[in-house]
N, C-alpha and C. Protein backbone atom coordinates (compact mmCIF):
# COMPACT_ATOMS: atom_id res chain seq x y z
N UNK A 1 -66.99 5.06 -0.70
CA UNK A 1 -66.92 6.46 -1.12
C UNK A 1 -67.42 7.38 0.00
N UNK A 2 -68.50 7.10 0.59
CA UNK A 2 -68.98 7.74 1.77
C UNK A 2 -68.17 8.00 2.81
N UNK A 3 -67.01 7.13 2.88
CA UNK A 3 -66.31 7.17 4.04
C UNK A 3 -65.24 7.86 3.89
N UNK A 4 -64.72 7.83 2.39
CA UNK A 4 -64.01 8.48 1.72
C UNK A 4 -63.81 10.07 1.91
N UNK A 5 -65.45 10.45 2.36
CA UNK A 5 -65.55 11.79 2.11
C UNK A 5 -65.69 12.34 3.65
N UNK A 6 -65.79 11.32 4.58
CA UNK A 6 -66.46 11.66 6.18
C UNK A 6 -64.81 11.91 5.89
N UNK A 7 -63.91 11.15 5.68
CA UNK A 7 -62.47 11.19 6.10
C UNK A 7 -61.83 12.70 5.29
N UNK A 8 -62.27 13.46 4.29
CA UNK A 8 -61.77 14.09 3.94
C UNK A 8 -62.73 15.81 4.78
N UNK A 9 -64.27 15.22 5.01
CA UNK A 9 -64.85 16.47 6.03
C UNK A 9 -63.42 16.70 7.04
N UNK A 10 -63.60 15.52 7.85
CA UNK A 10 -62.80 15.87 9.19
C UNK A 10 -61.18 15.89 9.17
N UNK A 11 -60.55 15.44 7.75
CA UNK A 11 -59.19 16.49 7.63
C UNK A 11 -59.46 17.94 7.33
N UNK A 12 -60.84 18.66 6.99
CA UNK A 12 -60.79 19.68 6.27
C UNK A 12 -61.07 20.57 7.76
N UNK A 13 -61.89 19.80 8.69
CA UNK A 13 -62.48 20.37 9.51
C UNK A 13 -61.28 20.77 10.87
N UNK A 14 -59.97 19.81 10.60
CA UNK A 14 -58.95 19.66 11.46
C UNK A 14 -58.20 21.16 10.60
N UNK A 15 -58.12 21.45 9.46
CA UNK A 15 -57.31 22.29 8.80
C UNK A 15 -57.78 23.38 9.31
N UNK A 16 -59.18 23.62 9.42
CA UNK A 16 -59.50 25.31 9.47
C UNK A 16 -59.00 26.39 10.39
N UNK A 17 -58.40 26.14 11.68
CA UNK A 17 -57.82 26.69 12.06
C UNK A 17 -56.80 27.36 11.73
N UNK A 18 -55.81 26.26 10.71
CA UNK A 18 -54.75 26.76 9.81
C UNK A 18 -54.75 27.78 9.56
N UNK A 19 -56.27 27.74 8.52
CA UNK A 19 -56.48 28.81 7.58
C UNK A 19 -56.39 30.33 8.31
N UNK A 20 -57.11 30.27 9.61
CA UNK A 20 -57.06 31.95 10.22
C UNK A 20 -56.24 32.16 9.72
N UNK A 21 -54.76 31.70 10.41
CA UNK A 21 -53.97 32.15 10.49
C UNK A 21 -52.91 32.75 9.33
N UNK A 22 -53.71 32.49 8.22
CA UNK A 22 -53.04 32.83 6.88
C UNK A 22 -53.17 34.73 6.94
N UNK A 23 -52.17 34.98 6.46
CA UNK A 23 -52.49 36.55 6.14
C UNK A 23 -52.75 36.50 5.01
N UNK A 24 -52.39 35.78 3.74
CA UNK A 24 -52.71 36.79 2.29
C UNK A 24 -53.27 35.18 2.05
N UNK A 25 -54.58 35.41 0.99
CA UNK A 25 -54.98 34.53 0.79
C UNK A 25 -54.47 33.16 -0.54
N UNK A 26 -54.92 32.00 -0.15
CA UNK A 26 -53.46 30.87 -0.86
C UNK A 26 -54.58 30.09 -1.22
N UNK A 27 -54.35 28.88 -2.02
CA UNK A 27 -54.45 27.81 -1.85
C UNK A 27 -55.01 26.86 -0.75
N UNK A 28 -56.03 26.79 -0.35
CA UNK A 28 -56.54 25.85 0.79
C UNK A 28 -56.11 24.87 1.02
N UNK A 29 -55.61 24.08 2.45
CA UNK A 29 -55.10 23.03 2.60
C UNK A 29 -55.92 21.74 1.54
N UNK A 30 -55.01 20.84 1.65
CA UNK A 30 -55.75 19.94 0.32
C UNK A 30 -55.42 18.06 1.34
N UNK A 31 -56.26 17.32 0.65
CA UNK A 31 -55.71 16.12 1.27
C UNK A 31 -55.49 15.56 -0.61
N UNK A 32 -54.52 14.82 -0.34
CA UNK A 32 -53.63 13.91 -1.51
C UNK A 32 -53.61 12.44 -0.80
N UNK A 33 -54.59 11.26 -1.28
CA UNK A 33 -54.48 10.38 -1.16
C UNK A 33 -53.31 9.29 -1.47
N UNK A 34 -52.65 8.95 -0.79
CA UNK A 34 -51.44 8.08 -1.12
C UNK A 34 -51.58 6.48 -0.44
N UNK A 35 -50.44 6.03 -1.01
CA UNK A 35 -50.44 4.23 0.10
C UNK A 35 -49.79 4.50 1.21
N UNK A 36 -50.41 3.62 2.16
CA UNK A 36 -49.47 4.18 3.64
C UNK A 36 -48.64 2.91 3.85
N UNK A 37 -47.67 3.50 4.33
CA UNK A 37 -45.77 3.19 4.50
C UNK A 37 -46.35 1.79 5.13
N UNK A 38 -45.27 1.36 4.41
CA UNK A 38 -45.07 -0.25 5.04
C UNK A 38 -44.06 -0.61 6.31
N UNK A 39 -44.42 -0.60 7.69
CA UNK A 39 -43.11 -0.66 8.13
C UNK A 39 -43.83 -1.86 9.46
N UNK A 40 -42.43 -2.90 10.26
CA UNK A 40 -43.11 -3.83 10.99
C UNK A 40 -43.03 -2.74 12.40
N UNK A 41 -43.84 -3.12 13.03
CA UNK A 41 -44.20 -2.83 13.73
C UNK A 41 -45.63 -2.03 14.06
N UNK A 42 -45.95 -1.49 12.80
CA UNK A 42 -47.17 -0.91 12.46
C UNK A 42 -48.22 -1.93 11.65
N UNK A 43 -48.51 -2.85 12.17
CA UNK A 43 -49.20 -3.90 11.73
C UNK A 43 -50.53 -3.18 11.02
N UNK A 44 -50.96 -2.59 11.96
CA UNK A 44 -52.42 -1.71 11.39
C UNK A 44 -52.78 -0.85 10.04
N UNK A 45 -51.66 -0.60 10.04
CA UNK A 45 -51.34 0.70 8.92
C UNK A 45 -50.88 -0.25 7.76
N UNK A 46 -50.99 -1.40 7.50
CA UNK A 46 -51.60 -1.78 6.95
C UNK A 46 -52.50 -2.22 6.10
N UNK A 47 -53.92 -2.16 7.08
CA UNK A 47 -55.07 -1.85 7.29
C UNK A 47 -55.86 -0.59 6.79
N UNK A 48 -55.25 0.57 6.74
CA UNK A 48 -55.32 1.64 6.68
C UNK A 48 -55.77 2.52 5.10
N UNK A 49 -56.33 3.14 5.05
CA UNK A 49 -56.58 4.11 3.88
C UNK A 49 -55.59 5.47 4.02
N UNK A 50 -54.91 5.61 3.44
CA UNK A 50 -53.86 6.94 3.57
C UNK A 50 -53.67 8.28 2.77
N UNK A 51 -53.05 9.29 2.97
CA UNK A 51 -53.01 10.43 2.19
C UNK A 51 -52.24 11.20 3.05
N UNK A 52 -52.23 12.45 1.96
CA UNK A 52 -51.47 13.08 3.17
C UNK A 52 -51.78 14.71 2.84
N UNK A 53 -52.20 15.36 4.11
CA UNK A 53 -53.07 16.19 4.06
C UNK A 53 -51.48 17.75 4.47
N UNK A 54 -51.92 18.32 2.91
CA UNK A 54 -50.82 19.28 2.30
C UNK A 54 -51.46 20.70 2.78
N UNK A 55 -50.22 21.47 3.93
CA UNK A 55 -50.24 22.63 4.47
C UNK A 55 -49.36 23.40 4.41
N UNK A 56 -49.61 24.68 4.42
CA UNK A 56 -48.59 25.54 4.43
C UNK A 56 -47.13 25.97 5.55
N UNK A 57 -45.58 25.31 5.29
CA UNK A 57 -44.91 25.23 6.06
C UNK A 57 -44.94 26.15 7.47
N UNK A 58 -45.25 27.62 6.80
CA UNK A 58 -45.26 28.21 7.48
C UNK A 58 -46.98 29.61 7.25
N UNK A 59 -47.86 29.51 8.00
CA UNK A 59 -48.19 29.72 7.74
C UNK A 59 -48.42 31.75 7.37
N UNK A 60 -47.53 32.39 7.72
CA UNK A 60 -47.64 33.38 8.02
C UNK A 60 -46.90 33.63 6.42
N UNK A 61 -46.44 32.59 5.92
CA UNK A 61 -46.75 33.11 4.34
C UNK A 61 -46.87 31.74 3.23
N UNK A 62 -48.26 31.90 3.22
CA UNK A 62 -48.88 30.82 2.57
C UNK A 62 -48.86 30.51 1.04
N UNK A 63 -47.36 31.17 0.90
CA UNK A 63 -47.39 30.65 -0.84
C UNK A 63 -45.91 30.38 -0.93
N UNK A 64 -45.68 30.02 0.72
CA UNK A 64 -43.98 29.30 -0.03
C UNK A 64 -44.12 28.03 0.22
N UNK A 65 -43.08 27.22 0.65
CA UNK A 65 -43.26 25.66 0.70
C UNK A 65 -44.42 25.06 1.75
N UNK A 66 -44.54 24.17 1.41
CA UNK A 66 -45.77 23.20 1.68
C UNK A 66 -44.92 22.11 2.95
N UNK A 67 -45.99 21.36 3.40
CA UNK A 67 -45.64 20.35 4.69
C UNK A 67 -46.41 18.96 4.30
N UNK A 68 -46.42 17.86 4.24
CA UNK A 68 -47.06 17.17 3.87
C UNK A 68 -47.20 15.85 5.36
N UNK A 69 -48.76 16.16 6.09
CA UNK A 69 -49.07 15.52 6.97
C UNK A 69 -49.19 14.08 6.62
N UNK A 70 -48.94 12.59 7.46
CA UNK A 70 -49.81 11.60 6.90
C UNK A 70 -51.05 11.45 7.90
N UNK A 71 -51.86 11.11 7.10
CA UNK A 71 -53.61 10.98 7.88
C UNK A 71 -54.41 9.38 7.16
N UNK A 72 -54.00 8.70 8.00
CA UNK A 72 -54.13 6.85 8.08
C UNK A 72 -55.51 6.96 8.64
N UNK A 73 -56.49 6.48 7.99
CA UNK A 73 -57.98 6.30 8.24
C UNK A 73 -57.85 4.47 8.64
N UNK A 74 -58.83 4.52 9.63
CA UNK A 74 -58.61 2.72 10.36
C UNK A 74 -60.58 2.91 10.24
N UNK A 75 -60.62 1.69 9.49
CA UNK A 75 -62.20 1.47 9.09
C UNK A 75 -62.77 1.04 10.48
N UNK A 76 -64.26 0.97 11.22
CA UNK A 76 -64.49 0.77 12.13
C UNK A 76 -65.06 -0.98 11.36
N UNK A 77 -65.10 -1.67 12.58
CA UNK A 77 -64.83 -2.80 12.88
C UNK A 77 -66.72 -3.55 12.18
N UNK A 78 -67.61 -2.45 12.75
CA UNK A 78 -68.68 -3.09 12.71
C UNK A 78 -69.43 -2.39 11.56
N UNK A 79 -70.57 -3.36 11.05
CA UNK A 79 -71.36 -2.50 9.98
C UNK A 79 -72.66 -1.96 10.16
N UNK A 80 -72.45 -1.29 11.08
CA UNK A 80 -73.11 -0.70 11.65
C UNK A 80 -72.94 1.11 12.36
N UNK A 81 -71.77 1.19 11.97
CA UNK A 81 -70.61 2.34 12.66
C UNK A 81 -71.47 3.59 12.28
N UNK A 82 -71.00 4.21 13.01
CA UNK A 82 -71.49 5.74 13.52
C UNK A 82 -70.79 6.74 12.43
N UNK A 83 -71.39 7.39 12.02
CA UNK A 83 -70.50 8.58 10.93
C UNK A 83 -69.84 9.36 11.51
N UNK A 84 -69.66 9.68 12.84
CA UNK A 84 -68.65 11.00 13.15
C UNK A 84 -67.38 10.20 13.52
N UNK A 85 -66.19 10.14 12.90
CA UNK A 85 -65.12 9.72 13.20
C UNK A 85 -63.93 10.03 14.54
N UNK A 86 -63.39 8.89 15.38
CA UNK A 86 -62.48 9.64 16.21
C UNK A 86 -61.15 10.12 15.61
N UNK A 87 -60.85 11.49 15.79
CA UNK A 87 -59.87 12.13 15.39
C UNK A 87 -58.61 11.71 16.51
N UNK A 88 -57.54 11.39 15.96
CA UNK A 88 -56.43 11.25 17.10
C UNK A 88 -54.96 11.84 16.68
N UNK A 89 -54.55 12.73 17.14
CA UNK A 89 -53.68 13.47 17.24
C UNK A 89 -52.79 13.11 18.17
N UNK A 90 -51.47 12.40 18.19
CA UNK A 90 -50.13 12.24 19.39
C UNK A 90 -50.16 13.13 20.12
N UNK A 91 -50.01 13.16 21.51
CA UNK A 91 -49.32 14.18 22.23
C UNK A 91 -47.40 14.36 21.20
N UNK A 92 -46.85 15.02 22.24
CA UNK A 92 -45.30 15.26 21.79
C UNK A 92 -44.32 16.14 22.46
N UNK A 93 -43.62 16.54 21.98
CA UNK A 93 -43.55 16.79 20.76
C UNK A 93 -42.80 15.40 19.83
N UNK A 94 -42.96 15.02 18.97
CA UNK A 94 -42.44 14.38 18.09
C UNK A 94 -43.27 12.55 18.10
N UNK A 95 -44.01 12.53 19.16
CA UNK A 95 -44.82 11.35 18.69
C UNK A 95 -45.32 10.69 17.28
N UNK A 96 -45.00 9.57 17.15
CA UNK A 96 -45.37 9.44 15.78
C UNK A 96 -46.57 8.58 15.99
N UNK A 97 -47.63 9.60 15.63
CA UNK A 97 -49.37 8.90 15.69
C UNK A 97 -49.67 7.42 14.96
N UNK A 98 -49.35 7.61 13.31
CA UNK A 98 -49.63 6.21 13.29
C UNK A 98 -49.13 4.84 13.46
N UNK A 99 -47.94 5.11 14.16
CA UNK A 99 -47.13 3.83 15.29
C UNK A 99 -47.80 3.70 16.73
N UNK A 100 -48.94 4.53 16.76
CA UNK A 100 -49.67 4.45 18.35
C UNK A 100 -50.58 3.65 17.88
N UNK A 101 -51.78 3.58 16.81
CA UNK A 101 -52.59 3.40 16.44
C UNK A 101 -53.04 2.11 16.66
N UNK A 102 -51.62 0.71 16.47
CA UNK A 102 -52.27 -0.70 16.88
C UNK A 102 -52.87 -0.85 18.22
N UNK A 103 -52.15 -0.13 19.35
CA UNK A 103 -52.77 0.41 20.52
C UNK A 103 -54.24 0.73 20.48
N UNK A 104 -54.90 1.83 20.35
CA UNK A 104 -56.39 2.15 20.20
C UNK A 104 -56.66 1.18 19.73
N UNK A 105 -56.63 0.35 18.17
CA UNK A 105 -57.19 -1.10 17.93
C UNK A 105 -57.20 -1.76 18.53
N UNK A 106 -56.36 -2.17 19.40
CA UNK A 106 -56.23 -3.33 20.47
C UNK A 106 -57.31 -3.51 21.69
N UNK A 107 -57.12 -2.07 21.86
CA UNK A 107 -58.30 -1.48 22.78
C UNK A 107 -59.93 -1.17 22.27
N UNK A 108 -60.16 -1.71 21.54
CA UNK A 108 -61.34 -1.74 20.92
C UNK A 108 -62.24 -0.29 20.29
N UNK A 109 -61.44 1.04 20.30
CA UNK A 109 -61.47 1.66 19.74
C UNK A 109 -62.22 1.99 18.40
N UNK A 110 -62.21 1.08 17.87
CA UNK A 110 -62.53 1.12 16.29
C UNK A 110 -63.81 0.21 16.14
N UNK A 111 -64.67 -0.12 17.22
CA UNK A 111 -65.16 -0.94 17.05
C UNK A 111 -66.94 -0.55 16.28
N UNK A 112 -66.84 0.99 16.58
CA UNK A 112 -68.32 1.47 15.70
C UNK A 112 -67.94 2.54 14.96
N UNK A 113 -66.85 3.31 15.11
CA UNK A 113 -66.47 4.11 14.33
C UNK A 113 -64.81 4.76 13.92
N UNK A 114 -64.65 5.11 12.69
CA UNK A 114 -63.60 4.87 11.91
C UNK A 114 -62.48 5.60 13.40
N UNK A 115 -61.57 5.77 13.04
CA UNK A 115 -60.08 6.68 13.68
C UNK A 115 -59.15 7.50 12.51
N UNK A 116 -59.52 8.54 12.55
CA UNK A 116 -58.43 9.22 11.84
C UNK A 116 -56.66 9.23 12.59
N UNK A 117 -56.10 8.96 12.04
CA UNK A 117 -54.99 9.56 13.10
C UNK A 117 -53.94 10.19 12.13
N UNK A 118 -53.45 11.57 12.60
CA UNK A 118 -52.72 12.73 11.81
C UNK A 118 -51.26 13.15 11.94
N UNK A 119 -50.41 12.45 11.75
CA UNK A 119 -49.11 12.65 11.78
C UNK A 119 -48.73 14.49 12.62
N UNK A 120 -48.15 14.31 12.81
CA UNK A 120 -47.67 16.05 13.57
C UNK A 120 -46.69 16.53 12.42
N UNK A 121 -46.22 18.01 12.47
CA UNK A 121 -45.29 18.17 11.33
C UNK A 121 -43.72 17.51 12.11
N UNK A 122 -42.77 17.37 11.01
CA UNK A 122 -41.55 16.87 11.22
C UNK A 122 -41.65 15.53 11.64
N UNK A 123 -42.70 15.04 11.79
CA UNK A 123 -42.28 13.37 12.49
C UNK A 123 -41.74 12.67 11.63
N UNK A 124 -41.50 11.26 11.68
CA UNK A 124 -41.18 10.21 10.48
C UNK A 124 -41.97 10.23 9.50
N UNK A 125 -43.21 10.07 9.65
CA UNK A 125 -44.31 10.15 8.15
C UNK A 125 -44.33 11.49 7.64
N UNK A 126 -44.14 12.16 8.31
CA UNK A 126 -44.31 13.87 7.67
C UNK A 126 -43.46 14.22 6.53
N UNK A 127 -43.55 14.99 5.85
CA UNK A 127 -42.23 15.48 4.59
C UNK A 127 -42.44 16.87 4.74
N UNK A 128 -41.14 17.70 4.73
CA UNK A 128 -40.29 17.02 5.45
C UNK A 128 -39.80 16.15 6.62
N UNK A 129 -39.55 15.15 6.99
CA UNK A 129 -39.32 14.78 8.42
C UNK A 129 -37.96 15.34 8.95
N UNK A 130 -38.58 16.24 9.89
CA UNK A 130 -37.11 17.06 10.71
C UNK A 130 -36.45 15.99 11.79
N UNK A 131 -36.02 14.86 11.06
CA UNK A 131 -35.20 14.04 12.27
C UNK A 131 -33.84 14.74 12.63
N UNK A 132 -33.09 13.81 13.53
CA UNK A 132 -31.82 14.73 13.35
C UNK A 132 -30.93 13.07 14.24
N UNK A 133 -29.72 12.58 13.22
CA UNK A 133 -28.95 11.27 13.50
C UNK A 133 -28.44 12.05 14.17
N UNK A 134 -27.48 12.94 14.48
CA UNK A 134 -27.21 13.28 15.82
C UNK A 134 -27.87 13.46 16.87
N UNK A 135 -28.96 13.78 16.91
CA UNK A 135 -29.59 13.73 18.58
C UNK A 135 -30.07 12.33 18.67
N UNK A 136 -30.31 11.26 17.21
CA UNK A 136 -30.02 10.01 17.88
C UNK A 136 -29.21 9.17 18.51
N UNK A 137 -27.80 9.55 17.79
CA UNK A 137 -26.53 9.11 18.51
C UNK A 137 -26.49 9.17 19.89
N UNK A 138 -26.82 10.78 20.37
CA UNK A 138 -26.37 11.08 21.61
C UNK A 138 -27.76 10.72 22.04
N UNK A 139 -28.59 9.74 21.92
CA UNK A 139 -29.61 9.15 22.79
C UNK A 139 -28.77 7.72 23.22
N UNK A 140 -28.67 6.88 22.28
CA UNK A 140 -28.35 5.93 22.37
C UNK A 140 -26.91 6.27 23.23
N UNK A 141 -26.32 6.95 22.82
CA UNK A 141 -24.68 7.13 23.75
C UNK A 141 -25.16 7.29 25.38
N UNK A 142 -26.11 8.47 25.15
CA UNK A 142 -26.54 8.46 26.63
C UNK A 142 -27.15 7.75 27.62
N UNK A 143 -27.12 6.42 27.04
CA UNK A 143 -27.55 5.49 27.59
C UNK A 143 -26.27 4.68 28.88
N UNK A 144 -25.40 4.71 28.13
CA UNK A 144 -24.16 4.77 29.03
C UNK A 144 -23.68 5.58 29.92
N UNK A 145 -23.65 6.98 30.04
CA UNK A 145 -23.40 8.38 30.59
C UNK A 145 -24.14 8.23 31.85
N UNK A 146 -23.58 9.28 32.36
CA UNK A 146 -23.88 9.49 33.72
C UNK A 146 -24.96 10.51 33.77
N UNK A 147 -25.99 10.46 34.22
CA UNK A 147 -27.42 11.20 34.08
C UNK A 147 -26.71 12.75 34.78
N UNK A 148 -27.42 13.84 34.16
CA UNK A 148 -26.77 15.20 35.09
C UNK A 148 -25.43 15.29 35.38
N UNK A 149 -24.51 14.83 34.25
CA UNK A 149 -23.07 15.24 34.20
C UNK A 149 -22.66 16.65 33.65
N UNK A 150 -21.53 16.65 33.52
CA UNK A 150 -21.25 18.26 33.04
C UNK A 150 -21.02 17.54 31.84
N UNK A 151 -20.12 16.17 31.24
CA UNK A 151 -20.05 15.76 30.13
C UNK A 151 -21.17 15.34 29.13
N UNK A 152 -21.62 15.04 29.95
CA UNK A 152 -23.29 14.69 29.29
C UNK A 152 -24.36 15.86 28.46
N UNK A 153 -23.95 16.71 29.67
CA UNK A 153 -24.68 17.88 28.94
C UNK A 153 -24.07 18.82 27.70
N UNK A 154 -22.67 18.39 27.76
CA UNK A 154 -22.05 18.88 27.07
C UNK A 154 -22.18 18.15 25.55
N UNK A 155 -23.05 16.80 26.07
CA UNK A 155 -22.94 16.05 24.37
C UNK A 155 -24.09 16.60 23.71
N UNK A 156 -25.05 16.62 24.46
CA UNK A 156 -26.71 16.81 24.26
C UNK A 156 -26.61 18.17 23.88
N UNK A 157 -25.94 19.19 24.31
CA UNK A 157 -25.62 20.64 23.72
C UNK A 157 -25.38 20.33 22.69
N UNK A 158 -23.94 19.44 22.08
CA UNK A 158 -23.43 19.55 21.06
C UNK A 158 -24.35 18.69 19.79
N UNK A 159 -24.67 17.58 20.18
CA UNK A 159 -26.04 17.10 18.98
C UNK A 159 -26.95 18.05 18.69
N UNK A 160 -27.31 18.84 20.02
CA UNK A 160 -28.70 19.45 19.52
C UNK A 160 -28.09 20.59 18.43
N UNK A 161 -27.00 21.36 18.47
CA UNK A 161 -26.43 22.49 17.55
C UNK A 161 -26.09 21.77 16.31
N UNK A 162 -25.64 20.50 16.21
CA UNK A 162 -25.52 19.96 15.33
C UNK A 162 -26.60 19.50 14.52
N UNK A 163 -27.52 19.22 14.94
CA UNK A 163 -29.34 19.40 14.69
C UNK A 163 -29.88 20.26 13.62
N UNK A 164 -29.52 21.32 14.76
CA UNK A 164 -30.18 22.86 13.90
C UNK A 164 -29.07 22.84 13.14
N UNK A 165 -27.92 23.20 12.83
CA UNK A 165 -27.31 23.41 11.52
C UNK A 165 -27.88 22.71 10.75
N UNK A 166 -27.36 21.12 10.62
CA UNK A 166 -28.32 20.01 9.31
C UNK A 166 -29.72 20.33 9.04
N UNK A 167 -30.35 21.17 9.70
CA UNK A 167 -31.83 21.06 9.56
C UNK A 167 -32.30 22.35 9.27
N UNK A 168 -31.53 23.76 9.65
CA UNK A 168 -31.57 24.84 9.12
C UNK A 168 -30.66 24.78 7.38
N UNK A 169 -29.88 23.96 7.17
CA UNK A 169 -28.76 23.58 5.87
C UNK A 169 -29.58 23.47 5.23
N UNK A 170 -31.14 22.42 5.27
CA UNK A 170 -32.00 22.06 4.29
C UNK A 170 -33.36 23.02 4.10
N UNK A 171 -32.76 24.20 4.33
CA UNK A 171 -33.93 25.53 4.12
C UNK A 171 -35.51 25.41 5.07
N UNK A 172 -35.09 24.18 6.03
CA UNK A 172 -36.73 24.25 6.37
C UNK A 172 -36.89 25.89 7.54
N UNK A 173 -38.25 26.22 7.30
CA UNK A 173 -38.29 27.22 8.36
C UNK A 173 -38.70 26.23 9.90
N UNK A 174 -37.27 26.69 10.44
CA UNK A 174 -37.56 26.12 12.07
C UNK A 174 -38.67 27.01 12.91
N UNK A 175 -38.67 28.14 13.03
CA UNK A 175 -39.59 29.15 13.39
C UNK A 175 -40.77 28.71 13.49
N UNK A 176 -41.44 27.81 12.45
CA UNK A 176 -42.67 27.88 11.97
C UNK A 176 -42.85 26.77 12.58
């Protein structure tokens, strides 16, 4: 339970910035404990205590749709561990944090104190996740292509517009 709550200080303490930025006052970010995703390659997560810490899409108006972060807590190793937790946030854009995470474990990371690690918005764990199968296509296609073509660029133009339509289609605010 104790740890329960160090993990919900330092999502609250990661949110406050959010909050400035609210103009009319809402609903405070919230964490919603859930099971975290089963997938191979994420051996750790697992391991993991999960939830997912609920913000305002956009924050410049904090009473329309919501974003739902995932935030995978990794218990520290020893019983003896330190109460201030490492917070870990992906670089990116679009890194997906808790697919990094067996990494830091590996590296002994976790060995006195817990690891938060916080999904970014749009990644795979996030909801919505702003993927887009066309700019995967034209990854994988471009694997064949000629680097700095005029055709090439012409595909990567055309996925990425194809992107934003499918992803502006599903009302998310891109802006935000």
């Amino acid at each position: 339970m104790r740890s329960l709550r160090h993990l919900l200080v330092a999502v609250l303490l990661l949110t406050l910035p959010l909050a400035a930025f609210a103009r009319a006052p809402n609903a405070p970010p919230r964490f919603e404990p859930a099971p975290c995703p089963k997938l191979t390659g994420a051996e750790a997560l697992a391991r993991a205590t999960c939830g997912y810490l609920v913000v305002p899409e956009n924050r410049g108006q904090p009473s329309g749709r919501t974003l739902r972060l995932l935030v995978a807590r990794y218990p520290a190793r020893s019983a003896r561990k330190r109460p201030d937790p490492i917070v870990y946030l992906a670089g990116g854009p679009g890194d997906i944090a808790p697919l990094e995470a067996d990494g830091l474990i590996a590296a002994g990371f976790i060995a006195d104190r817990d690891i938060l690690v916080m999904s970014q918005r749009g990644t795979m764990f996030s909801r919505p996740a702003l993927t887009c199968p066309s700019i995967d296509d034209f990854a994988r296609a471009a694997l064949g292509m000629r680097f700095y073509s005029e055709a090439t660029r012409r595909a990567h133009l055309a996925a990425t517009r194809a992107c934003h339509r499918a992803l502006a289609a599903t009302g998310a605010d891109l802006a935000a």
